[in-house]
N, C-alpha and C. Protein backbone atom coordinates (compact mmCIF):
# COMPACT_ATOMS: atom_id res chain seq x y z
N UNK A 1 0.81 -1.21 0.00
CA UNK A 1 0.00 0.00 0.00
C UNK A 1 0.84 1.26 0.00
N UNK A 2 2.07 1.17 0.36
CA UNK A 2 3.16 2.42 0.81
C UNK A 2 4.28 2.04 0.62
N UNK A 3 5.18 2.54 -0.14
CA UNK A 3 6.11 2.16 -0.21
C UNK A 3 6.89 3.46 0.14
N UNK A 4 8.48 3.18 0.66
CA UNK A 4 9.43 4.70 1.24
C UNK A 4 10.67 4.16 0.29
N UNK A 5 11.03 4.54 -0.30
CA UNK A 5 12.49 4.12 -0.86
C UNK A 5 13.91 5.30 -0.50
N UNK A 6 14.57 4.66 -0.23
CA UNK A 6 15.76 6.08 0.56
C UNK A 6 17.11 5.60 -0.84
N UNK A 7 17.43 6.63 -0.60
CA UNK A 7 18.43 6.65 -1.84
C UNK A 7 19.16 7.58 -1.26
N UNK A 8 20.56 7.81 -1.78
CA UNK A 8 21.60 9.20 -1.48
C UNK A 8 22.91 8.38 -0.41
N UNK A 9 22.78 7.07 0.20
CA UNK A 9 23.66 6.37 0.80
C UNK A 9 25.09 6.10 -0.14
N UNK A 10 26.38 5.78 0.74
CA UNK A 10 27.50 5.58 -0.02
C UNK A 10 28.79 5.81 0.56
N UNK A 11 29.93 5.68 0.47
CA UNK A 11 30.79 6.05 1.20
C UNK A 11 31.47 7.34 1.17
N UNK A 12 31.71 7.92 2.11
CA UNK A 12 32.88 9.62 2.07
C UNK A 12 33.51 9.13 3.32
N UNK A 13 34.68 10.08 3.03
CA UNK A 13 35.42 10.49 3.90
C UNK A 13 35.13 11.10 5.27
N UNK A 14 35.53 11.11 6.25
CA UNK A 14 35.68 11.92 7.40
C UNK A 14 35.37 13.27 7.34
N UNK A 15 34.66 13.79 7.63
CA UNK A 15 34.64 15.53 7.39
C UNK A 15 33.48 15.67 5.85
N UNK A 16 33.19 14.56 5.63
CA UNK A 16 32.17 15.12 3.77
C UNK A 16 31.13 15.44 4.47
N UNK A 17 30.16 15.22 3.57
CA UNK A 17 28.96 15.21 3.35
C UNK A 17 28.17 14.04 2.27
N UNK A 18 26.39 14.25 2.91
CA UNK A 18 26.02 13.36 2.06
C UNK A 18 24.52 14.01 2.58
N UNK A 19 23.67 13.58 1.65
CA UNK A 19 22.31 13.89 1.27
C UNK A 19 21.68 13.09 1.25
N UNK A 20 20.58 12.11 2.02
CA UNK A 20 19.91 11.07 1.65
C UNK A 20 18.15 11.82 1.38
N UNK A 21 17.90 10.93 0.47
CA UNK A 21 16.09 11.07 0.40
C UNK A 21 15.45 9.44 0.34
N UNK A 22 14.28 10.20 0.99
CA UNK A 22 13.15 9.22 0.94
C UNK A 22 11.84 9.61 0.10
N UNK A 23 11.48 9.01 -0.61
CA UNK A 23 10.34 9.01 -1.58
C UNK A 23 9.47 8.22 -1.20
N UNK A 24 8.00 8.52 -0.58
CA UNK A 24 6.55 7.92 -0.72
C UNK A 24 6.13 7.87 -1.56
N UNK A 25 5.61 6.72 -1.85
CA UNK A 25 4.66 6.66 -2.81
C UNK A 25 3.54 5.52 -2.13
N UNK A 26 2.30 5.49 -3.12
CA UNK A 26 1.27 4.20 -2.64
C UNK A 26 0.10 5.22 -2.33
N UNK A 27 -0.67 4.25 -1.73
CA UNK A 27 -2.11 5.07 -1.64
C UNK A 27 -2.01 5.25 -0.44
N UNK A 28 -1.95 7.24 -0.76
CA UNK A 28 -1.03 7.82 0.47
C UNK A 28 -2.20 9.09 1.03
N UNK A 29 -3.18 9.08 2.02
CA UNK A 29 -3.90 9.82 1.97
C UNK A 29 -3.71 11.21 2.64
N UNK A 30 -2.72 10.75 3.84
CA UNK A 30 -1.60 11.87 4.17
C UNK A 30 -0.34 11.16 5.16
N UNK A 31 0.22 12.42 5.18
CA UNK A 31 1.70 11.73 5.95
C UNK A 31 1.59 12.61 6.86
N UNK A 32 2.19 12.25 8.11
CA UNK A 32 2.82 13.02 9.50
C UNK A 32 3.40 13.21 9.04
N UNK A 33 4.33 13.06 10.81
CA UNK A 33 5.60 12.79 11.14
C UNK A 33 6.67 11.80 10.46
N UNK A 34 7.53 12.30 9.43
CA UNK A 34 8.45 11.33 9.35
C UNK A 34 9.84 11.19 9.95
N UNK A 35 10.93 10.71 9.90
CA UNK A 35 11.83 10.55 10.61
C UNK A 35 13.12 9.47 9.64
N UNK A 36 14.35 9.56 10.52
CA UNK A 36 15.09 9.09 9.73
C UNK A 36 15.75 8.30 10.82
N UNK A 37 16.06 6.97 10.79
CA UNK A 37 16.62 6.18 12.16
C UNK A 37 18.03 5.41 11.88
N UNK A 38 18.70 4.60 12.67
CA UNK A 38 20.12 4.52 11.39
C UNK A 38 20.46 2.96 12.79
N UNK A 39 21.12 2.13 11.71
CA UNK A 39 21.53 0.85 12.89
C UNK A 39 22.85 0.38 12.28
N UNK A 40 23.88 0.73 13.42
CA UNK A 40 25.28 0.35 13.05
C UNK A 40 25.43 -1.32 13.39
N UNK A 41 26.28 -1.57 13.14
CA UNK A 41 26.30 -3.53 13.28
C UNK A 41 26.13 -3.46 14.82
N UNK A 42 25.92 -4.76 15.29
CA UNK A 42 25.69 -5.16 16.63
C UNK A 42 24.86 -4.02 17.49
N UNK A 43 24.43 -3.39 16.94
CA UNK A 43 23.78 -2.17 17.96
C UNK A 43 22.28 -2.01 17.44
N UNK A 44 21.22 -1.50 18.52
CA UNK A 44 20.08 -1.24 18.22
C UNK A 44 19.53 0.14 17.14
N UNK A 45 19.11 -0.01 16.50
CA UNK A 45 18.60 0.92 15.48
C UNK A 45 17.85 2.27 16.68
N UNK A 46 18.50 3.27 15.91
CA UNK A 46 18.58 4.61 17.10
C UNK A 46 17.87 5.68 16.50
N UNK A 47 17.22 6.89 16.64
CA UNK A 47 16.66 8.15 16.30
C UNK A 47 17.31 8.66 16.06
N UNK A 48 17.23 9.50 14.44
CA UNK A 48 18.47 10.54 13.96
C UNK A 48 17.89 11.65 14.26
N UNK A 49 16.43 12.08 13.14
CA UNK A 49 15.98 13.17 13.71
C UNK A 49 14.58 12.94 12.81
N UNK A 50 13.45 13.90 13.37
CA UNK A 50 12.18 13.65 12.88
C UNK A 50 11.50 15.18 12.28
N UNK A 51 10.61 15.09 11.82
CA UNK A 51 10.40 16.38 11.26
C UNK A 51 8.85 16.30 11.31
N UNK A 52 7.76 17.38 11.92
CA UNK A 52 6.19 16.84 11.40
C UNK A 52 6.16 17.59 10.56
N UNK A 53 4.21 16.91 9.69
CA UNK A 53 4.07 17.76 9.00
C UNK A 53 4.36 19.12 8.73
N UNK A 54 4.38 19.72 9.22
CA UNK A 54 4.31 21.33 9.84
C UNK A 54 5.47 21.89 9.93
N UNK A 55 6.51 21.02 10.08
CA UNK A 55 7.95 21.47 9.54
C UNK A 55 8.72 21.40 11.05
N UNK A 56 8.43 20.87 12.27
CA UNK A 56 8.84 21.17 13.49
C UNK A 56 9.85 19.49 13.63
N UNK A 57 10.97 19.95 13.82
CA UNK A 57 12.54 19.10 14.10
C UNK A 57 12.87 18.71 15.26
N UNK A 58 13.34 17.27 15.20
CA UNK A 58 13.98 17.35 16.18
C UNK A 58 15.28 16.19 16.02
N UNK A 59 16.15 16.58 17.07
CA UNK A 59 17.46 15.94 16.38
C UNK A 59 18.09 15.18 17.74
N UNK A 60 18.66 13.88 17.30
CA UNK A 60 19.20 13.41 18.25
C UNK A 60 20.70 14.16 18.42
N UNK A 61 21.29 14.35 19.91
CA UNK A 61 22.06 14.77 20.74
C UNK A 61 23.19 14.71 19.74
N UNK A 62 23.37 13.55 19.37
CA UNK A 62 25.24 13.43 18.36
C UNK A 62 24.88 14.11 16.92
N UNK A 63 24.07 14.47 16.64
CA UNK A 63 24.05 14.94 15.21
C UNK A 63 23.34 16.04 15.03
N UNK A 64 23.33 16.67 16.31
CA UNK A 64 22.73 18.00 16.47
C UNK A 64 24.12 19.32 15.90
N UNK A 65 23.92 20.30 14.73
CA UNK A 65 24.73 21.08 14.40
C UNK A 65 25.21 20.61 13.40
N UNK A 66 24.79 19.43 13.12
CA UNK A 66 25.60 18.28 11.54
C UNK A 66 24.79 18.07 10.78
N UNK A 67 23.61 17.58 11.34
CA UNK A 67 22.73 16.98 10.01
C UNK A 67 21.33 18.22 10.10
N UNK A 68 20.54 17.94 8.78
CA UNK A 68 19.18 18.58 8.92
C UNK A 68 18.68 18.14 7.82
N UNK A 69 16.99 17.78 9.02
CA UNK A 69 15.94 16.92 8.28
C UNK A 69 15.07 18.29 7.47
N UNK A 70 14.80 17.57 6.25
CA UNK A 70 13.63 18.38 5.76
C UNK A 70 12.59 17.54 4.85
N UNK A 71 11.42 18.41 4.33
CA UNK A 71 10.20 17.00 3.69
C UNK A 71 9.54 18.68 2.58
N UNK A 72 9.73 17.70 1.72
CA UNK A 72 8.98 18.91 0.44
C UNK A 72 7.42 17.75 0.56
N UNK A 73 6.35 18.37 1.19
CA UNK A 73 5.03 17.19 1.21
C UNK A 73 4.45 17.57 0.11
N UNK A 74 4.78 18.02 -1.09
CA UNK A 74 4.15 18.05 -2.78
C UNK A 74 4.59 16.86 -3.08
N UNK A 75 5.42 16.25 -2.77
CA UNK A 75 6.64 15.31 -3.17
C UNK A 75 6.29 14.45 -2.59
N UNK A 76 5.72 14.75 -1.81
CA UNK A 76 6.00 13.11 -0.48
C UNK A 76 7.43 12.77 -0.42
N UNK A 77 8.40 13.62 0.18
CA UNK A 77 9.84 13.25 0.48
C UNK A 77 10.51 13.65 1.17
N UNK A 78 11.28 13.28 1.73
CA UNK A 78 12.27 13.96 2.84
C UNK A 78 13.25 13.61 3.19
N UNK A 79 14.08 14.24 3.25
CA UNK A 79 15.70 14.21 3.05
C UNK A 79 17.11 14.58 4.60
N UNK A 80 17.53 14.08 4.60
CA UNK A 80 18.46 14.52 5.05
C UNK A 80 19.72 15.01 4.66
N UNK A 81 20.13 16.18 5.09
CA UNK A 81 21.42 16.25 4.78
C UNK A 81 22.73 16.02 6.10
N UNK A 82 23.63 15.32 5.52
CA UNK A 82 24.44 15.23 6.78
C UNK A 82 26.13 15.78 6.41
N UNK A 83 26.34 16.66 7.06
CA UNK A 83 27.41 17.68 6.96
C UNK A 83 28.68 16.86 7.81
N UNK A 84 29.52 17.19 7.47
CA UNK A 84 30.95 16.76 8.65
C UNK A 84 30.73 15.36 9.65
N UNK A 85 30.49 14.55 8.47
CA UNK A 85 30.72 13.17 8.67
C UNK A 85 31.92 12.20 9.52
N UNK A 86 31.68 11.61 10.63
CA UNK A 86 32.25 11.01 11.58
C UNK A 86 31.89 9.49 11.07
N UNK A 87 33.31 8.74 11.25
CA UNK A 87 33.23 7.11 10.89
C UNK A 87 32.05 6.56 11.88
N UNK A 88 31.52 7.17 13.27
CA UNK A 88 30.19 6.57 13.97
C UNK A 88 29.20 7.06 13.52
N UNK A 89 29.19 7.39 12.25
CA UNK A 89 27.67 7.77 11.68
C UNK A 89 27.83 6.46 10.85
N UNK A 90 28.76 6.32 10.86
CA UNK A 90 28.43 4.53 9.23
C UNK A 90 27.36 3.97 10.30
N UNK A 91 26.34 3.57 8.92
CA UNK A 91 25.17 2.80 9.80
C UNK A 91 24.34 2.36 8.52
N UNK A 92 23.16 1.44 8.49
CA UNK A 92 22.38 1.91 7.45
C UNK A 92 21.07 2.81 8.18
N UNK A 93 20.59 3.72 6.97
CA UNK A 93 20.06 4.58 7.46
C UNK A 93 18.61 4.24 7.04
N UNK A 94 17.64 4.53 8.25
CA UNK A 94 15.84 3.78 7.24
C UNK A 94 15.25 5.11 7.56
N UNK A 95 14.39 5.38 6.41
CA UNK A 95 12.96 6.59 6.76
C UNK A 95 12.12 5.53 7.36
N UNK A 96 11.32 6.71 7.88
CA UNK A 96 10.08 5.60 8.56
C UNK A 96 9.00 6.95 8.38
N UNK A 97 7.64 6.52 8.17
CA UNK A 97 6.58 7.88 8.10
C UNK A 97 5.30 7.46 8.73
N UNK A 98 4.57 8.33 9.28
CA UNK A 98 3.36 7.89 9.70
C UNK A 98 2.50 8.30 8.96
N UNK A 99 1.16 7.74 8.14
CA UNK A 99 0.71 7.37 7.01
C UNK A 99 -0.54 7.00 7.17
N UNK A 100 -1.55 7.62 6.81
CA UNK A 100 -3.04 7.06 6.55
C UNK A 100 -3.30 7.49 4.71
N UNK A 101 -3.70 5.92 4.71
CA UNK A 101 -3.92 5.95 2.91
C UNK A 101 -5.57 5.82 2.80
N UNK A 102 -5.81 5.52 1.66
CA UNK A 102 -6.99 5.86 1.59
C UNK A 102 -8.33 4.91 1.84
N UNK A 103 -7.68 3.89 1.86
CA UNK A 103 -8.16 2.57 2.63
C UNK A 103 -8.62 2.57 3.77
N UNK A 104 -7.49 3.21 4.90
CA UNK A 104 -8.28 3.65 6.05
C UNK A 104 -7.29 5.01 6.66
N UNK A 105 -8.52 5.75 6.64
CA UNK A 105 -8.28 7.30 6.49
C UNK A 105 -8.24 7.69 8.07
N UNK A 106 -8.95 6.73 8.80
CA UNK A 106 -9.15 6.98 9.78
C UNK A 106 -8.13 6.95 11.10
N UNK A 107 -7.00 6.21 10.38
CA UNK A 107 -5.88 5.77 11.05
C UNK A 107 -4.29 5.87 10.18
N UNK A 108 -3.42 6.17 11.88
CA UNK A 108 -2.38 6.05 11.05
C UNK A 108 -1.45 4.56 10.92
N UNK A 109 -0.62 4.41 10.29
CA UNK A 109 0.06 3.22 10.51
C UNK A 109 1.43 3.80 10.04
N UNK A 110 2.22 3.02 10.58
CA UNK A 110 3.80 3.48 10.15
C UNK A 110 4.30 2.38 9.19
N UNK A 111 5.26 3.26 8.43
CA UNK A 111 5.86 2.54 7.47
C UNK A 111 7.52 2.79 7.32
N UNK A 112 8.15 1.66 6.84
CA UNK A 112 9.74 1.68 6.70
C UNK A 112 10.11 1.48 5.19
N UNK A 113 11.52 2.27 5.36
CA UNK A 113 11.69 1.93 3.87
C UNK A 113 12.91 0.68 4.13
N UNK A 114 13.54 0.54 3.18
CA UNK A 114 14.53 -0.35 3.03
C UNK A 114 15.77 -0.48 3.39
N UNK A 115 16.00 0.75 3.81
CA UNK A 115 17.36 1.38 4.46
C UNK A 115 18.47 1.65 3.02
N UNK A 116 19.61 2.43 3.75
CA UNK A 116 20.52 2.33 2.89
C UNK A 116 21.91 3.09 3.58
N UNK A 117 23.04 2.04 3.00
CA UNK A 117 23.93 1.90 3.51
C UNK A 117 24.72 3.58 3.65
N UNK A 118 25.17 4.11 4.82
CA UNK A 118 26.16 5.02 4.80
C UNK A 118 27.26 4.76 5.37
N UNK A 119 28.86 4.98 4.88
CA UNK A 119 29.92 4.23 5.58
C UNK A 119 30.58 5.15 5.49
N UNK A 120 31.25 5.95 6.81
CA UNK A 120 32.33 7.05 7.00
C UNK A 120 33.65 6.75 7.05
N UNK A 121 34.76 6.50 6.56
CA UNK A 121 36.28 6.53 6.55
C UNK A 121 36.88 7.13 7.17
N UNK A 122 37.96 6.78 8.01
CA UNK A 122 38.84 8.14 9.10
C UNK A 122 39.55 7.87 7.75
């Protein structure tokens, strides 16, 4: 019914940058809150930062001043950008959105995309 696909993952250096997006699509009747979450090996999948409809942010503690979430909702998409890249950001990174389609309007349900790989180099 929903699909999120994230794209913009890949490897840089220490100090780059990188841009990821997520694209909704499906029978999408509206979107919240989406968010971007990231799981390095052996470790639990963690909160990067979230954004609502309405444009209001919030950012986890280590990537506060580095990264910033944003969502063009013509698009159904939302992106991160992540500035001055640290080898503990390698992780893969998943959107996740909260989502009522048109099936049932009345509710939301959350959805994940597929993740995608980001790997930082010292």
């Amino acid at each position: 019914q929903v699909q999120l696909v994230e794209s913009g993952g890949g490897l840089v250096q220490a100090g780059g940058s990188l841009r990821l997006s997520c694209a909704a699509s499906g029978s999408i009747f509206s979107i919240g809150t989406m968010g971007w979450y990231r799981q390095a090996p052996g470790k639990q999948r963690e909160l990067v930062a979230t954004i609502t409809s309405v444009g209001t942010t919030n950012y986890a503690d280590s990537v506060k001043g580095r990264f910033t979430i944003s969502r063009d909702n013509a698009k159904n998409t939302m992106y991160l950008q992540m500035n001055s890249l640290k080898p503990e950001d390698t992780a893969v990174y998943y959107c996740n959105a909260k989502v009522r389609t048109y099936s049932s309007v009345g509710e939301y349900n959350y959805w994940w995309g597929q993740g995608t790989q980001v790997t930082v180099s010292s």
